[in-house]
PDB file of N, CA and C in Angstrom:
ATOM      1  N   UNK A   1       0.822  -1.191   0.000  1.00  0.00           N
ATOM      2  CA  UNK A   1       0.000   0.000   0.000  1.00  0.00           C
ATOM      3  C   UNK A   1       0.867   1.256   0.000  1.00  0.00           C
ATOM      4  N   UNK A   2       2.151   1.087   0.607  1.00  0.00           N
ATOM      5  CA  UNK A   2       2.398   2.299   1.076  1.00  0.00           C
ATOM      6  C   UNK A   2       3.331   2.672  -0.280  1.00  0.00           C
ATOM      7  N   UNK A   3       3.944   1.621  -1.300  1.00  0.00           N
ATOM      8  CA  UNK A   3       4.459   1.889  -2.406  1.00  0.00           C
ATOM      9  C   UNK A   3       3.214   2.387  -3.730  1.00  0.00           C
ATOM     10  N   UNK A   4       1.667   2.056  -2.997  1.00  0.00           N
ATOM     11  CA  UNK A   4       1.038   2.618  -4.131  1.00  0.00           C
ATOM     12  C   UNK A   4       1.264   4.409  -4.238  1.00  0.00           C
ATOM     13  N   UNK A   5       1.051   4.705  -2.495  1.00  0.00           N
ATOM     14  CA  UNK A   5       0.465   6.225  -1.769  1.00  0.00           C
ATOM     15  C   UNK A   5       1.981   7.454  -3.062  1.00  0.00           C
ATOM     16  N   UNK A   6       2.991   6.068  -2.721  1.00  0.00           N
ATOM     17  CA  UNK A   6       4.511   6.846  -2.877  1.00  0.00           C
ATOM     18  C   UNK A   6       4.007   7.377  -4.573  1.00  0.00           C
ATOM     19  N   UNK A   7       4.046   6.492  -5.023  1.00  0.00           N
ATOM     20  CA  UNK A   7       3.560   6.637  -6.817  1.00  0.00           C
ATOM     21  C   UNK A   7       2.734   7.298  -6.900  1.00  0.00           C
ATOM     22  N   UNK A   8       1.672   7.776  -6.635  1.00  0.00           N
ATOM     23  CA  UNK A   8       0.345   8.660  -6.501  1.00  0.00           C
ATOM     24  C   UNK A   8       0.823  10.116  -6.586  1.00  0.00           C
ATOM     25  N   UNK A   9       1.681   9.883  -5.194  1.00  0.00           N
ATOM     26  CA  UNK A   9       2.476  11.556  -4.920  1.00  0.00           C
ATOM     27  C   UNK A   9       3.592  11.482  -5.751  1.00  0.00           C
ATOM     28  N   UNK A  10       4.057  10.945  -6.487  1.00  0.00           N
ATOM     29  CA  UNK A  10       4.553  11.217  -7.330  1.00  0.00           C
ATOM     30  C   UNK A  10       4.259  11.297  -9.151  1.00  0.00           C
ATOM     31  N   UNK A  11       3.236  10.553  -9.294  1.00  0.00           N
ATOM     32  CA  UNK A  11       2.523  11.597 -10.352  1.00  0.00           C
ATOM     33  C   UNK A  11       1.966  12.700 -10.197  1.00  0.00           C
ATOM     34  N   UNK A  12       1.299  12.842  -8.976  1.00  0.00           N
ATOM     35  CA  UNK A  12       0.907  14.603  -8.880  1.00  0.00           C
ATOM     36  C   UNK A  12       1.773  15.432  -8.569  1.00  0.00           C
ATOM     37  N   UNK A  13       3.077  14.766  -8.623  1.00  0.00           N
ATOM     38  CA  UNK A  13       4.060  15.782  -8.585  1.00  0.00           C
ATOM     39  C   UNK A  13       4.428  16.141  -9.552  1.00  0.00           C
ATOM     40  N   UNK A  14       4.604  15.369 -10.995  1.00  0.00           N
ATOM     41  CA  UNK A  14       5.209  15.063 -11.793  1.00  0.00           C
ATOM     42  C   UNK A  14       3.577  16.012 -13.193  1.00  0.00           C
ATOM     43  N   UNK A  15       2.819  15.601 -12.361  1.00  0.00           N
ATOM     44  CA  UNK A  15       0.989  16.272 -13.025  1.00  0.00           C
ATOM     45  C   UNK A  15       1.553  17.907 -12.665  1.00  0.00           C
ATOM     46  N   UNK A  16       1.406  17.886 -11.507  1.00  0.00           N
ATOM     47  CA  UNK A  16       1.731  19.341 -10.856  1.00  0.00           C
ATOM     48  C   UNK A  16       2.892  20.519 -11.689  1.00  0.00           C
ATOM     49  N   UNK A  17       4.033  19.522 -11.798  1.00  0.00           N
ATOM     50  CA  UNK A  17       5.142  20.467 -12.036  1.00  0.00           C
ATOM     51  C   UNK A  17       4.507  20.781 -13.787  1.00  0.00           C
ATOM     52  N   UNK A  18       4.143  19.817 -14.327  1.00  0.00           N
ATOM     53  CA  UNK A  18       4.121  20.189 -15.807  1.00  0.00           C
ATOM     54  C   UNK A  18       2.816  21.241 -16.061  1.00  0.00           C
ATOM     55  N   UNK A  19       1.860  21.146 -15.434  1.00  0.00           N
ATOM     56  CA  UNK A  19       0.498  22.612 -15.356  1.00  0.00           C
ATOM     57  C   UNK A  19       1.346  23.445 -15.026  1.00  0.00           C
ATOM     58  N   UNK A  20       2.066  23.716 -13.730  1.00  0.00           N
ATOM     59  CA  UNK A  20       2.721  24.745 -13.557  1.00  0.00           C
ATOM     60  C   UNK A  20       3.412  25.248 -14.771  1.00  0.00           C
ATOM     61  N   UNK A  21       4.698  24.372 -15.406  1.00  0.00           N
ATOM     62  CA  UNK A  21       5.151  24.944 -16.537  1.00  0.00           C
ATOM     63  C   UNK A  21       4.226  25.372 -17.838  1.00  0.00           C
ATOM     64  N   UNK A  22       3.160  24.677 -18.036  1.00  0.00           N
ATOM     65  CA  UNK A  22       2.623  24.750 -19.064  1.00  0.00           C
ATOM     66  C   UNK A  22       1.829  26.431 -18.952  1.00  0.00           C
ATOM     67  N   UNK A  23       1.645  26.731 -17.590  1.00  0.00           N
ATOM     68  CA  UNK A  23       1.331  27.850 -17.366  1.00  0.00           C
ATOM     69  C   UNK A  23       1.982  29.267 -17.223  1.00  0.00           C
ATOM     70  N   UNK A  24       3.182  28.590 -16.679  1.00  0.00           N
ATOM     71  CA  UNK A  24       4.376  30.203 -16.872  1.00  0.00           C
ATOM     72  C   UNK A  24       4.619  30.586 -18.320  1.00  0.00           C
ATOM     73  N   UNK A  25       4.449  29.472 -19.241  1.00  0.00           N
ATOM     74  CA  UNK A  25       4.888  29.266 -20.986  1.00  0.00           C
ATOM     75  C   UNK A  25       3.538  29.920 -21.112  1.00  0.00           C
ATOM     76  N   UNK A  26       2.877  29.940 -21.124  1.00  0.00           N
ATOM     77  CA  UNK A  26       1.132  30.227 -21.287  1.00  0.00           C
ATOM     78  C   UNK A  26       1.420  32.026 -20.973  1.00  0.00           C
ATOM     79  N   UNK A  27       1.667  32.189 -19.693  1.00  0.00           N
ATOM     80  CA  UNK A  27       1.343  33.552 -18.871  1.00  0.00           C
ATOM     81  C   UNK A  27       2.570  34.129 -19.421  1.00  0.00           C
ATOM     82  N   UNK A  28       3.758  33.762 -19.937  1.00  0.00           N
ATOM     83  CA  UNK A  28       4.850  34.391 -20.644  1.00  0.00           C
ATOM     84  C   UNK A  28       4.401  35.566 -22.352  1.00  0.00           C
ATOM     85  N   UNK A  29       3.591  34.056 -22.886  1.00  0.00           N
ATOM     86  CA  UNK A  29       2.988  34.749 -24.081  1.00  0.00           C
ATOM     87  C   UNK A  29       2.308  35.420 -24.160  1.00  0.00           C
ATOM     88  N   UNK A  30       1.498  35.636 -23.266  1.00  0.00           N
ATOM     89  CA  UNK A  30       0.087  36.385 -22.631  1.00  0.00           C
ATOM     90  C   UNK A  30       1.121  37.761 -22.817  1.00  0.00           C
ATOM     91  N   UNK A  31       1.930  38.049 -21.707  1.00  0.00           N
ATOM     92  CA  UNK A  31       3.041  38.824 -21.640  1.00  0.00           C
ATOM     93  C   UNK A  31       3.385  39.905 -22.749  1.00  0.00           C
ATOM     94  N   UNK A  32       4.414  39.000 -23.857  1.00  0.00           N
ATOM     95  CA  UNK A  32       4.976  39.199 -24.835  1.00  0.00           C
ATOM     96  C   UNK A  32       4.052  39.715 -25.559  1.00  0.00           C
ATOM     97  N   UNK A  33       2.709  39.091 -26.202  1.00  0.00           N
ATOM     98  CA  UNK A  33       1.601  39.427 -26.937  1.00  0.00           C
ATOM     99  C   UNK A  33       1.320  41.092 -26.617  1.00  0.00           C
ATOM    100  N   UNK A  34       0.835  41.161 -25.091  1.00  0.00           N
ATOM    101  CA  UNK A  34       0.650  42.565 -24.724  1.00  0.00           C
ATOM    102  C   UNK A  34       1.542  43.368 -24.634  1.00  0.00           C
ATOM    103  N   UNK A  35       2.813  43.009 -24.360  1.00  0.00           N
ATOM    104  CA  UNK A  35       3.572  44.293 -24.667  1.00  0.00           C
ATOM    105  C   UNK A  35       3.919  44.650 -25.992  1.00  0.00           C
ATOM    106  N   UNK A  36       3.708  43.871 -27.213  1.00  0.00           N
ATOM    107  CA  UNK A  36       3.717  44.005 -28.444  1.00  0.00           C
ATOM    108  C   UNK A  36       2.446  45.191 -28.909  1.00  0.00           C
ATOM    109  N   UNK A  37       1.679  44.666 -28.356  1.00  0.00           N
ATOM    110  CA  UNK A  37       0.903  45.346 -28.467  1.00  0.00           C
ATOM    111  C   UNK A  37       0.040  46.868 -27.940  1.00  0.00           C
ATOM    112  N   UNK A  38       1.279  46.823 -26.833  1.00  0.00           N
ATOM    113  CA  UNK A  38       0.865  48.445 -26.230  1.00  0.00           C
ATOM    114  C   UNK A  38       2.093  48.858 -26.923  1.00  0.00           C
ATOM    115  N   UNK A  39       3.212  48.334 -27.645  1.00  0.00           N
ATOM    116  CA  UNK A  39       4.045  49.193 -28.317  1.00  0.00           C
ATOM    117  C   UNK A  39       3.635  49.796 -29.790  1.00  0.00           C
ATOM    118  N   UNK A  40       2.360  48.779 -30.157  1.00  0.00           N
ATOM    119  CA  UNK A  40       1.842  48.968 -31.478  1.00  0.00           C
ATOM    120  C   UNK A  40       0.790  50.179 -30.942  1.00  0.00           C
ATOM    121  N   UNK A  41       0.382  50.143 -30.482  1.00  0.00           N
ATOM    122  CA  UNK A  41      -0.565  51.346 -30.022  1.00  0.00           C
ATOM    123  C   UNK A  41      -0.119  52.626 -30.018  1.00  0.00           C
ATOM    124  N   UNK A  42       1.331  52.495 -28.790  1.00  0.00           N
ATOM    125  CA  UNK A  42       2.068  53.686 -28.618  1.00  0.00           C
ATOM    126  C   UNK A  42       2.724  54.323 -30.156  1.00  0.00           C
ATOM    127  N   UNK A  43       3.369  53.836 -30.735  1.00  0.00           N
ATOM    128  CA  UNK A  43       3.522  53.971 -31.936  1.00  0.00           C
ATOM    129  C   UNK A  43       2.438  54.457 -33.000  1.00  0.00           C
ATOM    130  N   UNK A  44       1.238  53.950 -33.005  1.00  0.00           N
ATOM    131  CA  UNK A  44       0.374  54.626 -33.887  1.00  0.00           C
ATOM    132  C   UNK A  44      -0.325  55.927 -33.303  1.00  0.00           C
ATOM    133  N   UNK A  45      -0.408  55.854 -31.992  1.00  0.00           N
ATOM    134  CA  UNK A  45      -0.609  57.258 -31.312  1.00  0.00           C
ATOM    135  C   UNK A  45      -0.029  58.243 -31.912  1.00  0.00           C
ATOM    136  N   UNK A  46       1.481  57.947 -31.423  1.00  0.00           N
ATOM    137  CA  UNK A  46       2.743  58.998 -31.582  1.00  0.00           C
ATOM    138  C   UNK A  46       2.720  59.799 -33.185  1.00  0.00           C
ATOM    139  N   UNK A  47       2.097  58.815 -33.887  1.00  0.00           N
ATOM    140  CA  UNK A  47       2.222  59.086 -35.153  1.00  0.00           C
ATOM    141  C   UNK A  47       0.914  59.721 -36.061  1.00  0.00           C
ATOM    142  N   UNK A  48      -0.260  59.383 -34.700  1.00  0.00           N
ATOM    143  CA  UNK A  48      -1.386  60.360 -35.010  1.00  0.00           C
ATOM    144  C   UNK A  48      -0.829  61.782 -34.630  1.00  0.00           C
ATOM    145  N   UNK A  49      -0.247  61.864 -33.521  1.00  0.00           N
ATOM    146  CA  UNK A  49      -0.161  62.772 -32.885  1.00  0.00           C
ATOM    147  C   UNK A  49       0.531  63.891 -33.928  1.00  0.00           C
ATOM    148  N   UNK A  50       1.714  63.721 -34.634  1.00  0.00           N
ATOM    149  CA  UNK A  50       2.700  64.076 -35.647  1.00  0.00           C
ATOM    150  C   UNK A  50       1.962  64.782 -36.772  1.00  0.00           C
ATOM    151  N   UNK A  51       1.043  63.582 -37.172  1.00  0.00           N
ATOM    152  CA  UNK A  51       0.143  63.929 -37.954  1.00  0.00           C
ATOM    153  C   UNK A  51      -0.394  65.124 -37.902  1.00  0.00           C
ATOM    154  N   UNK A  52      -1.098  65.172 -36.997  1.00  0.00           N
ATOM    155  CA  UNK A  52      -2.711  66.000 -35.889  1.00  0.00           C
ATOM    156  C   UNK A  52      -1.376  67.711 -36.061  1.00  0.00           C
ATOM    157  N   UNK A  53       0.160  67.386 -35.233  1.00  0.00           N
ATOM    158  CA  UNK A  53       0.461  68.473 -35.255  1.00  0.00           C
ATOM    159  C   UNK A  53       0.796  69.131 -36.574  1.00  0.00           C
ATOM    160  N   UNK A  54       1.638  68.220 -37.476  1.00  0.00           N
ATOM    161  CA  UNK A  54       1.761  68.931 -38.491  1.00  0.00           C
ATOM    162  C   UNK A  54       0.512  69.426 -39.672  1.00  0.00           C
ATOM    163  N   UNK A  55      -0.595  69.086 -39.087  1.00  0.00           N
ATOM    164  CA  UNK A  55      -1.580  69.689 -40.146  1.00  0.00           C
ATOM    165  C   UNK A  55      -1.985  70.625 -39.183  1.00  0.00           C
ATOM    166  N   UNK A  56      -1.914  71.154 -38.047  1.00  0.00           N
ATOM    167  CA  UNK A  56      -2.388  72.361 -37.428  1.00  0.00           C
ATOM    168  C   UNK A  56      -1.152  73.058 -37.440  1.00  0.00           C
ATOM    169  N   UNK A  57      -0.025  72.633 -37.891  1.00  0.00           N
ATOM    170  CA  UNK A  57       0.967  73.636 -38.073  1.00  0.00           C
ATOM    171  C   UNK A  57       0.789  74.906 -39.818  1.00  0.00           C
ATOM    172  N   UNK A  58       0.534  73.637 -40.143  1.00  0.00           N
ATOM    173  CA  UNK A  58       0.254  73.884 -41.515  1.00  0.00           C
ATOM    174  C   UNK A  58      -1.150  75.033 -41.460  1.00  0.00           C
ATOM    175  N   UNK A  59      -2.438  74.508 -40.918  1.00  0.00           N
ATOM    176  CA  UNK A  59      -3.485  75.690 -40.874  1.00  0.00           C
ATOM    177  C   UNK A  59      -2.712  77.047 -40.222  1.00  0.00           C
ATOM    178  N   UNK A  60      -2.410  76.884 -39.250  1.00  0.00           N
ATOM    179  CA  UNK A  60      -1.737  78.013 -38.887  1.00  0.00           C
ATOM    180  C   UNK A  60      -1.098  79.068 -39.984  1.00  0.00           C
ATOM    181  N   UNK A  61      -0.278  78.103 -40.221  1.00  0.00           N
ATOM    182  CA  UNK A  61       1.200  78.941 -41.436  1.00  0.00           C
ATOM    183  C   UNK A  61      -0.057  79.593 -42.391  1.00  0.00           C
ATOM    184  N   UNK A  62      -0.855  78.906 -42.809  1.00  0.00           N
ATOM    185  CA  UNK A  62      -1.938  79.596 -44.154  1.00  0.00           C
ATOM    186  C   UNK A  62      -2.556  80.921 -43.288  1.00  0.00           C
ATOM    187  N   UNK A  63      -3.088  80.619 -41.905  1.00  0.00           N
ATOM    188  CA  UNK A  63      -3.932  82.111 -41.735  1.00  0.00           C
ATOM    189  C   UNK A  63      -3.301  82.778 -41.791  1.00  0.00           C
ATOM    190  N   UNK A  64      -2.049  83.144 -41.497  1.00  0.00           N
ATOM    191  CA  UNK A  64      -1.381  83.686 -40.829  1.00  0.00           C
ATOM    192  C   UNK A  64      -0.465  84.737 -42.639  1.00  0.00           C
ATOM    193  N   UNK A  65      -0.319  84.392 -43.809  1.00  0.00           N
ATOM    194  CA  UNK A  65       0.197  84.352 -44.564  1.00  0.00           C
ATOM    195  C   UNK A  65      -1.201  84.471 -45.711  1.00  0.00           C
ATOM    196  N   UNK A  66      -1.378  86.047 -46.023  1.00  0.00           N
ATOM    197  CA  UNK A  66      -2.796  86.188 -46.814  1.00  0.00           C
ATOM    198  C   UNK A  66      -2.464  85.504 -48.264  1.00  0.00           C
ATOM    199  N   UNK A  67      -3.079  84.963 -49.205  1.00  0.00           N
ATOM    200  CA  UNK A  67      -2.871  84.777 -49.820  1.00  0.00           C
ATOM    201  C   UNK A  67      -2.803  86.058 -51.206  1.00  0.00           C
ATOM    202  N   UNK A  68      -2.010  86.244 -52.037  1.00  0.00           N
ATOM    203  CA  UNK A  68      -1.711  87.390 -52.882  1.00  0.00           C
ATOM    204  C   UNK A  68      -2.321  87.103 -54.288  1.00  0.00           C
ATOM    205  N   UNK A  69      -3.545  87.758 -54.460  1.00  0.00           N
ATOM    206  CA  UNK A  69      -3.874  87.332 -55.954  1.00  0.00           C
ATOM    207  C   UNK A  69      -3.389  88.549 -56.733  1.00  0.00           C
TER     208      UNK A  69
END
């Protein structure tokens, strides 16, 4: 009996350790995925933003500069 108990606790050790890994590998990508992806964000922001300024730079420069017919 007591060599079954031993084997038991040692597949749920052996059950145990591999969920665990299968889960840090899991919660790693989870990870990686999102920071990919708040860099893709930050980046298209930054580049609205560029945008957004250089066309209100641009309205500006026109009021500012009458046009001469």
């Amino acid at each position: 009996m007591a060599s079954t108990e031993q084997l038991m606790k040692l597949y749920r050790s052996i059950i145990g350790h591999t969920l665990y890994t299968k889960y840090t590998k899991l919660r790693e990508k989870q990870i990686k995925e999102l920071n990919k992806c708040q860099q893709e964000m930050t980046a298209a922001l930054a580049s609205s933003q560029r945008k957004s300024k250089l066309t209100t730079q641009q309205e500006i420069g026109q009021s500012t500069h009458p046009k001469l017919d």
